[in-house]
N, C-alpha and C. Protein backbone atom coordinates (compact mmCIF):
# COMPACT_ATOMS: atom_id res chain seq x y z
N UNK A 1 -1.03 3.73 -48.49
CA UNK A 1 -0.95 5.14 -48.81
C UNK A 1 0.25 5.76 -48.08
N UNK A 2 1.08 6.83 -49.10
CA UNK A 2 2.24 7.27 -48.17
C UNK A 2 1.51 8.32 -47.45
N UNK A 3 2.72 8.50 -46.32
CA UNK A 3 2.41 9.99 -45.41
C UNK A 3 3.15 10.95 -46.13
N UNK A 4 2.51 12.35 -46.12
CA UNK A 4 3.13 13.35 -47.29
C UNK A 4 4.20 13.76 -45.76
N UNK A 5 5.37 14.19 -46.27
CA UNK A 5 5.94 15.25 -45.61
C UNK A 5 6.27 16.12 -46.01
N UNK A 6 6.41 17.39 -45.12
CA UNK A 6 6.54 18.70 -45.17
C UNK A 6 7.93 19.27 -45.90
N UNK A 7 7.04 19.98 -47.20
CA UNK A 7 8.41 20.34 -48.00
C UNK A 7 9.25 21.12 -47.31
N UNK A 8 10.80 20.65 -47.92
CA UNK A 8 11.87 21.38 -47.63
C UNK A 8 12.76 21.47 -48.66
N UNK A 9 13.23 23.12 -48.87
CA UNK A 9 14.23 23.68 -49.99
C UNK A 9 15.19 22.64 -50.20
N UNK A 10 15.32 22.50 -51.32
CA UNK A 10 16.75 21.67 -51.76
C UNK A 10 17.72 22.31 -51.18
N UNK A 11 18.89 21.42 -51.21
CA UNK A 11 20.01 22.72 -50.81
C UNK A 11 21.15 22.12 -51.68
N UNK A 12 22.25 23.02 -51.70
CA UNK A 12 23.07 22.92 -52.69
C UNK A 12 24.34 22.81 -51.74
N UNK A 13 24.91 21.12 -52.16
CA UNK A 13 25.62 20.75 -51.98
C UNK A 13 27.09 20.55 -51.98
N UNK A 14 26.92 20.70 -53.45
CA UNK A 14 28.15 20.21 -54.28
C UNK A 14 28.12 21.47 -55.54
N UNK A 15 29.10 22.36 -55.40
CA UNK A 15 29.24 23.59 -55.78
C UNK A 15 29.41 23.16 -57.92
N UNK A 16 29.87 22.55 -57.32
CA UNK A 16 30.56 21.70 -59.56
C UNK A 16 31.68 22.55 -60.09
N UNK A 17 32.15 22.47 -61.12
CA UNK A 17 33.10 23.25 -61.83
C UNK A 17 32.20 24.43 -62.57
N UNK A 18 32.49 25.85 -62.02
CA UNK A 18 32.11 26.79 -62.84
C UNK A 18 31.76 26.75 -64.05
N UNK A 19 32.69 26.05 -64.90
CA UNK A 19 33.11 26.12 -66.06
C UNK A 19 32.48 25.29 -66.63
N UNK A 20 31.64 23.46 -65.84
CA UNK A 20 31.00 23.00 -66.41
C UNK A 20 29.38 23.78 -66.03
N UNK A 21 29.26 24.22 -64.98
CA UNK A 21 27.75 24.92 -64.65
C UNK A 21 27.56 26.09 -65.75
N UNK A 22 28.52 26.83 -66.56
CA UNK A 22 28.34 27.93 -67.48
C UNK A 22 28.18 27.55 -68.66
N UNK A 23 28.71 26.66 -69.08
CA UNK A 23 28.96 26.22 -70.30
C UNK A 23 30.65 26.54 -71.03
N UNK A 24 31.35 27.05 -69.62
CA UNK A 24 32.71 27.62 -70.04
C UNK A 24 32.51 29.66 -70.42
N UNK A 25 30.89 30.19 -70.36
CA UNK A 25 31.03 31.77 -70.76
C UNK A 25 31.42 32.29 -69.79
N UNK A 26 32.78 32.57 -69.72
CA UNK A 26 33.04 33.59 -68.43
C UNK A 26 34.20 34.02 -69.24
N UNK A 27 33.83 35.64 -68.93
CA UNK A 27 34.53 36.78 -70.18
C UNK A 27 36.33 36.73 -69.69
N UNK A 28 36.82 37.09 -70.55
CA UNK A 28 38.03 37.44 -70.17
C UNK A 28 38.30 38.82 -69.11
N UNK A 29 39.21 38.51 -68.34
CA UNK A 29 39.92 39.68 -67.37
C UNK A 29 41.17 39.74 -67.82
N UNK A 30 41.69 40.74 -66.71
CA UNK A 30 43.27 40.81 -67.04
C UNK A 30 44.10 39.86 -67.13
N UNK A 31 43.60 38.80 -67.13
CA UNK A 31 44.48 37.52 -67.07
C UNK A 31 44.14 36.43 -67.84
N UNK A 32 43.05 36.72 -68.66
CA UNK A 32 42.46 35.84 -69.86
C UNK A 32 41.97 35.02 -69.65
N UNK A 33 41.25 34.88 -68.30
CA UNK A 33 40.28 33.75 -67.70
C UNK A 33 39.12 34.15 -67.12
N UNK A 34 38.59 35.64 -67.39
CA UNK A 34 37.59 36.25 -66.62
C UNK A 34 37.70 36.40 -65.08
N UNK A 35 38.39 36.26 -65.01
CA UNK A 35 38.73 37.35 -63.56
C UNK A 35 40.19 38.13 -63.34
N UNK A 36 40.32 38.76 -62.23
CA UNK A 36 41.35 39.69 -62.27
C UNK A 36 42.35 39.08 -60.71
N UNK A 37 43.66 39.01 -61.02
CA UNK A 37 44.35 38.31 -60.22
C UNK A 37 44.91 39.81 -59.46
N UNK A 38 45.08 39.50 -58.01
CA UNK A 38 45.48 40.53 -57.00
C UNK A 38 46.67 40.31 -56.70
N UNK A 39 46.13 41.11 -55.12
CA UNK A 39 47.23 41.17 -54.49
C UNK A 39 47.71 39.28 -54.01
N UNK A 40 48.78 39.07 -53.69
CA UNK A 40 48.98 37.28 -53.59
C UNK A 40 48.52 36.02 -54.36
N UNK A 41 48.34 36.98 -55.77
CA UNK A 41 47.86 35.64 -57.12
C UNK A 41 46.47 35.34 -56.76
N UNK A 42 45.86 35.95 -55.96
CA UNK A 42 44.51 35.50 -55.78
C UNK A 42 43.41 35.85 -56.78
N UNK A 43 42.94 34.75 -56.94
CA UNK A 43 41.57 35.03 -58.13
C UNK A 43 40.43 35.83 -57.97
N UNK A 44 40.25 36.91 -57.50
CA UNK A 44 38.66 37.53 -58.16
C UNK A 44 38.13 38.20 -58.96
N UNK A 45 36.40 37.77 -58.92
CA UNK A 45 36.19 38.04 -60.14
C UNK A 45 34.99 38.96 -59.47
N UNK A 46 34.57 39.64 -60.94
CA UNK A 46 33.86 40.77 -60.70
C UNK A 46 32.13 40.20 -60.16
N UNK A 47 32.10 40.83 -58.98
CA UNK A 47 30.24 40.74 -58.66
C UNK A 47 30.04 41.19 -58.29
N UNK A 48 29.94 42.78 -58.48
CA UNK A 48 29.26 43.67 -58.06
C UNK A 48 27.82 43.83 -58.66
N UNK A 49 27.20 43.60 -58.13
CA UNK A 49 25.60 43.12 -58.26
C UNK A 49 25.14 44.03 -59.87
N UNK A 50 26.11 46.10 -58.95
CA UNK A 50 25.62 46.88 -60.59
C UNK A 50 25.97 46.86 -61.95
N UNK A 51 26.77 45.54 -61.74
CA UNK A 51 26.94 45.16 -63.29
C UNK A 51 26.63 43.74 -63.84
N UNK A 52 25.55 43.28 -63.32
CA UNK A 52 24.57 42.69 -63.49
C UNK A 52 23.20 42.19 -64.12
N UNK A 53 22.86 41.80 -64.90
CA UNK A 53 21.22 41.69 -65.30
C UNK A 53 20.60 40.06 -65.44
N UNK A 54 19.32 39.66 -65.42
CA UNK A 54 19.06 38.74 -65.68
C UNK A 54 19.53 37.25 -64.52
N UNK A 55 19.65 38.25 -63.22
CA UNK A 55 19.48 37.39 -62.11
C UNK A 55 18.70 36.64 -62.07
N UNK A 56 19.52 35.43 -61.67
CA UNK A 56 18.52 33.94 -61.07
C UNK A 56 18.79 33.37 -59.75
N UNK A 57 18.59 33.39 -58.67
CA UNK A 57 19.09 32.66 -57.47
C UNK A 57 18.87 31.05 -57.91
N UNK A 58 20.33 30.42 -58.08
CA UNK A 58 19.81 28.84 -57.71
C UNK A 58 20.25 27.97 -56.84
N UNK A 59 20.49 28.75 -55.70
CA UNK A 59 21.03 28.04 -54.52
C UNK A 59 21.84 28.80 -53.61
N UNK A 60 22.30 28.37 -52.25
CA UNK A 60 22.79 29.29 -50.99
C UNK A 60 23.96 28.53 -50.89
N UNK A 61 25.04 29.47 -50.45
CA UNK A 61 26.19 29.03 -50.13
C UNK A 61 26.07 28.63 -48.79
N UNK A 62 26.72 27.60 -47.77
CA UNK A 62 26.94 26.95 -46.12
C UNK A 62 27.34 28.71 -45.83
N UNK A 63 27.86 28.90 -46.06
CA UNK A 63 28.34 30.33 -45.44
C UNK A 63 27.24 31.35 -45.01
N UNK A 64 26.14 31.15 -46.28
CA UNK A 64 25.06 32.14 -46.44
C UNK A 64 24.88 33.20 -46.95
N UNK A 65 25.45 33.35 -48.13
CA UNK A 65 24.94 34.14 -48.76
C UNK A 65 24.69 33.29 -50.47
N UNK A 66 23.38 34.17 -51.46
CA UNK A 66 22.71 33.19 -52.41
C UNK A 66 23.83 32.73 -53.46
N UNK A 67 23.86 32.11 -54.83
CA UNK A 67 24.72 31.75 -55.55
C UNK A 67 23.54 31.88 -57.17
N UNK A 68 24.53 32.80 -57.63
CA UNK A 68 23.15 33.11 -58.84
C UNK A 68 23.87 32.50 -60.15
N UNK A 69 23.11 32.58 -61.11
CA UNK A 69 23.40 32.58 -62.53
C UNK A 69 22.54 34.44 -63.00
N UNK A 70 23.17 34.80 -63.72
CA UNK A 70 23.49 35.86 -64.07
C UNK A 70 24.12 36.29 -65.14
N UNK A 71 23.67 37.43 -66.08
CA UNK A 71 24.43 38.18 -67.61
C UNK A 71 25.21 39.40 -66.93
N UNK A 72 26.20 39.61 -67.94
CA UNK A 72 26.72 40.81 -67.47
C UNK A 72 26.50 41.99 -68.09
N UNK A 73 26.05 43.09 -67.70
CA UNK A 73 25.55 44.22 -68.67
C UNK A 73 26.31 44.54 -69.61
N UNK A 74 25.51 44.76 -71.25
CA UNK A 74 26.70 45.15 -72.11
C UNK A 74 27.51 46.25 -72.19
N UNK A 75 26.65 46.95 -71.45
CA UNK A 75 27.53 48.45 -71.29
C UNK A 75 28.94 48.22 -70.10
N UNK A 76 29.25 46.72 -69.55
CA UNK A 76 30.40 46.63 -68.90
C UNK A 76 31.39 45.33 -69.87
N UNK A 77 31.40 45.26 -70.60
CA UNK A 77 31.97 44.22 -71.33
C UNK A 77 33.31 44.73 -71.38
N UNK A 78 33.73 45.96 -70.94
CA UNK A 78 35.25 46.50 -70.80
C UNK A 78 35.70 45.75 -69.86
N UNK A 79 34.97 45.41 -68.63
CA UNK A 79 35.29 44.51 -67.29
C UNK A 79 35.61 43.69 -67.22
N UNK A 80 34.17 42.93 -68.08
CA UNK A 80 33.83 41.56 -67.77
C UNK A 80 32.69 41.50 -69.52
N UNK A 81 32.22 39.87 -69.23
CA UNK A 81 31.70 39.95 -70.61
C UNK A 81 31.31 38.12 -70.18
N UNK A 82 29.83 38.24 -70.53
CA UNK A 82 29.39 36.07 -70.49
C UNK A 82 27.87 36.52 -70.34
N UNK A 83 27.39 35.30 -69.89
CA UNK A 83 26.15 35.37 -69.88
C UNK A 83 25.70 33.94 -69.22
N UNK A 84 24.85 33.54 -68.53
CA UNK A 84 24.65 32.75 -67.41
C UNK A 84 26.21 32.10 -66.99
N UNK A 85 26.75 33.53 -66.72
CA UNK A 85 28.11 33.34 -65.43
C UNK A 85 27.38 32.98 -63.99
N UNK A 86 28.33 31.98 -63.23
CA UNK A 86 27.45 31.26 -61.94
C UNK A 86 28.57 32.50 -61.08
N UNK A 87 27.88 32.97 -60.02
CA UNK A 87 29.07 33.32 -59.02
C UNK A 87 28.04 33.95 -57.95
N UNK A 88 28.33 34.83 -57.38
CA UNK A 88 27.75 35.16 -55.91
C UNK A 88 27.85 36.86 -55.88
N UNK A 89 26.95 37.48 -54.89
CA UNK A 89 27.04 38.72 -55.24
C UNK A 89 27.56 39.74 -54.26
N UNK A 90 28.82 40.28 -54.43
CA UNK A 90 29.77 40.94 -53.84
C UNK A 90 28.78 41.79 -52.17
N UNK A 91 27.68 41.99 -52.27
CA UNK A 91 27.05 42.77 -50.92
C UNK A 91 26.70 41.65 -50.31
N UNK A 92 26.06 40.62 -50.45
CA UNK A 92 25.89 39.39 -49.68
C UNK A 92 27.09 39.03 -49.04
N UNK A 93 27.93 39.02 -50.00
CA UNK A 93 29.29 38.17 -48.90
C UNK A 93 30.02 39.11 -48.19
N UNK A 94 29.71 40.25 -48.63
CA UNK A 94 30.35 41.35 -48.07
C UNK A 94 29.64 41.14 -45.95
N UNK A 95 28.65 40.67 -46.34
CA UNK A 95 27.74 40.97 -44.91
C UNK A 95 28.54 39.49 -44.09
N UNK A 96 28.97 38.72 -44.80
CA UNK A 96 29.43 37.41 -44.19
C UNK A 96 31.06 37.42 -43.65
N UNK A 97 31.82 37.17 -45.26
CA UNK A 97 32.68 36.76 -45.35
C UNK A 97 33.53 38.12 -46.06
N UNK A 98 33.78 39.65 -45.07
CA UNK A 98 34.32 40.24 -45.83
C UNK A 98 35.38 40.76 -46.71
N UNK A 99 36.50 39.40 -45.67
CA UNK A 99 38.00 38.98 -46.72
C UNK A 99 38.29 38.43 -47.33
N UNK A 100 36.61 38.79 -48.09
CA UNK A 100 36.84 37.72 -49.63
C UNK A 100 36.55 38.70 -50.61
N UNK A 101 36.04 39.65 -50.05
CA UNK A 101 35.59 41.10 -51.03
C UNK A 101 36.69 41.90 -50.95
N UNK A 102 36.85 42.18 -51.85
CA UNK A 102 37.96 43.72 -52.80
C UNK A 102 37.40 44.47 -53.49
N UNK A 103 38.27 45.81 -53.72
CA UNK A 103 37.43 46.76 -54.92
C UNK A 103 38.74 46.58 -55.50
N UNK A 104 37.97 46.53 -57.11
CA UNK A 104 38.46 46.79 -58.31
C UNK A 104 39.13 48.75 -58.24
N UNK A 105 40.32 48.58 -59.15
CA UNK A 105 40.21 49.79 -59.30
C UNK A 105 39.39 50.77 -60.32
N UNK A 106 38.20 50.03 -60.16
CA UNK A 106 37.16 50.67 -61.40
C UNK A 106 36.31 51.22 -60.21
N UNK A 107 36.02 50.85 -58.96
CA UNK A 107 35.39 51.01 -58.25
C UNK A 107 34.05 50.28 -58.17
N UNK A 108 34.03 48.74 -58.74
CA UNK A 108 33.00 47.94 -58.57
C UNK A 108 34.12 46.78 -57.68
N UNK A 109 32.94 45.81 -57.18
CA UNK A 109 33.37 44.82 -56.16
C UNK A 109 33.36 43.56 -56.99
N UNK A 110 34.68 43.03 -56.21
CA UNK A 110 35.09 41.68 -56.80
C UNK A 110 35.33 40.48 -55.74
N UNK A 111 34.86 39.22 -55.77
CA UNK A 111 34.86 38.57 -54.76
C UNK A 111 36.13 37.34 -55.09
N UNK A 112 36.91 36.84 -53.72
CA UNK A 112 37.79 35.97 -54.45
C UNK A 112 37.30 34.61 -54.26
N UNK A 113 36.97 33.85 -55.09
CA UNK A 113 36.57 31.96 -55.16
C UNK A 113 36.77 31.38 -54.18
N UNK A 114 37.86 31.95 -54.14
CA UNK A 114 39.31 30.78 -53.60
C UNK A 114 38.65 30.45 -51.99
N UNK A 115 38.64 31.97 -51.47
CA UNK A 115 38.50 31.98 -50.15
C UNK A 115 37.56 31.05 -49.53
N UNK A 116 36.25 31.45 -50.55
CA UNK A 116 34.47 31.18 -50.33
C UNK A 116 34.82 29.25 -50.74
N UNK A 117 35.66 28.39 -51.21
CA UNK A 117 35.65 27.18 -51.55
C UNK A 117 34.75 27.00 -52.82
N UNK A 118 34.83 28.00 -54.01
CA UNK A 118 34.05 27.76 -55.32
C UNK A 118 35.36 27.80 -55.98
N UNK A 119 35.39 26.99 -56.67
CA UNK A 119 36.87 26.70 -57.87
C UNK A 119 36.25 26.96 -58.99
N UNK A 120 36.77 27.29 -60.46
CA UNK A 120 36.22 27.32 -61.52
C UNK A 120 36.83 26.62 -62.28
N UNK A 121 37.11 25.67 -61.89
CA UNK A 121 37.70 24.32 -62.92
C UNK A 121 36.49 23.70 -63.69
């Protein structure tokens, strides 16, 4: 007979290509790849939580903050535009890692990939 041991959360390892975790839906931005390029070519993309619906947490970033799958409200499809887009949510990392957060000049928050080690290849 085995000995049971005491469950413990999976954890998430190996981040994958955005693009294969979505199915490729991640809306277009100003740059025709769904996100918006800044100041120094840097990639972010929009996660500000209030344009959001249909949150799922499926895993924590080493850094610590969660990593969701998520729709984007249709009333923001001027922004952004997909539907189980994988990414992270701009107040979490804000509490961590806050030179990875920017504001849009829409006045919602955008986080950059690059920084956090999530690629969307």
């Amino acid at each position: 007979m085995q000995s049971k041991r005491p469950y413990r959360s999976p954890e998430l390892r190996h981040y994958g290509s955005v693009r294969n975790l979505t199915g490729g839906s991640i809306g277009p931005g100003n740059d025709g790849s769904g996100g918006f390029t800044g100041m120094n070519g840097m990639m972010g993309m929009m996660s500000d939580r209030r344009l959001k619906e249909n949150i799922r947490k499926i895993g924590d970033h080493p850094a610590g903050f969660g990593l969701y799958l998520f729709d984007y409200k249709p009333e923001f499809a001027d922004l952004c535009e997909g539907q189980n887009v994988f990414g992270p949510m701009a107040d979490e990392v804000q509490k961590v890692r806050p030179d990875a957060v920017s504001e849009h000049s829409s006045g919602y928050s955008m986080v950059d990939y690059a920084r956090l080690g999530i690629t969307r290849h």
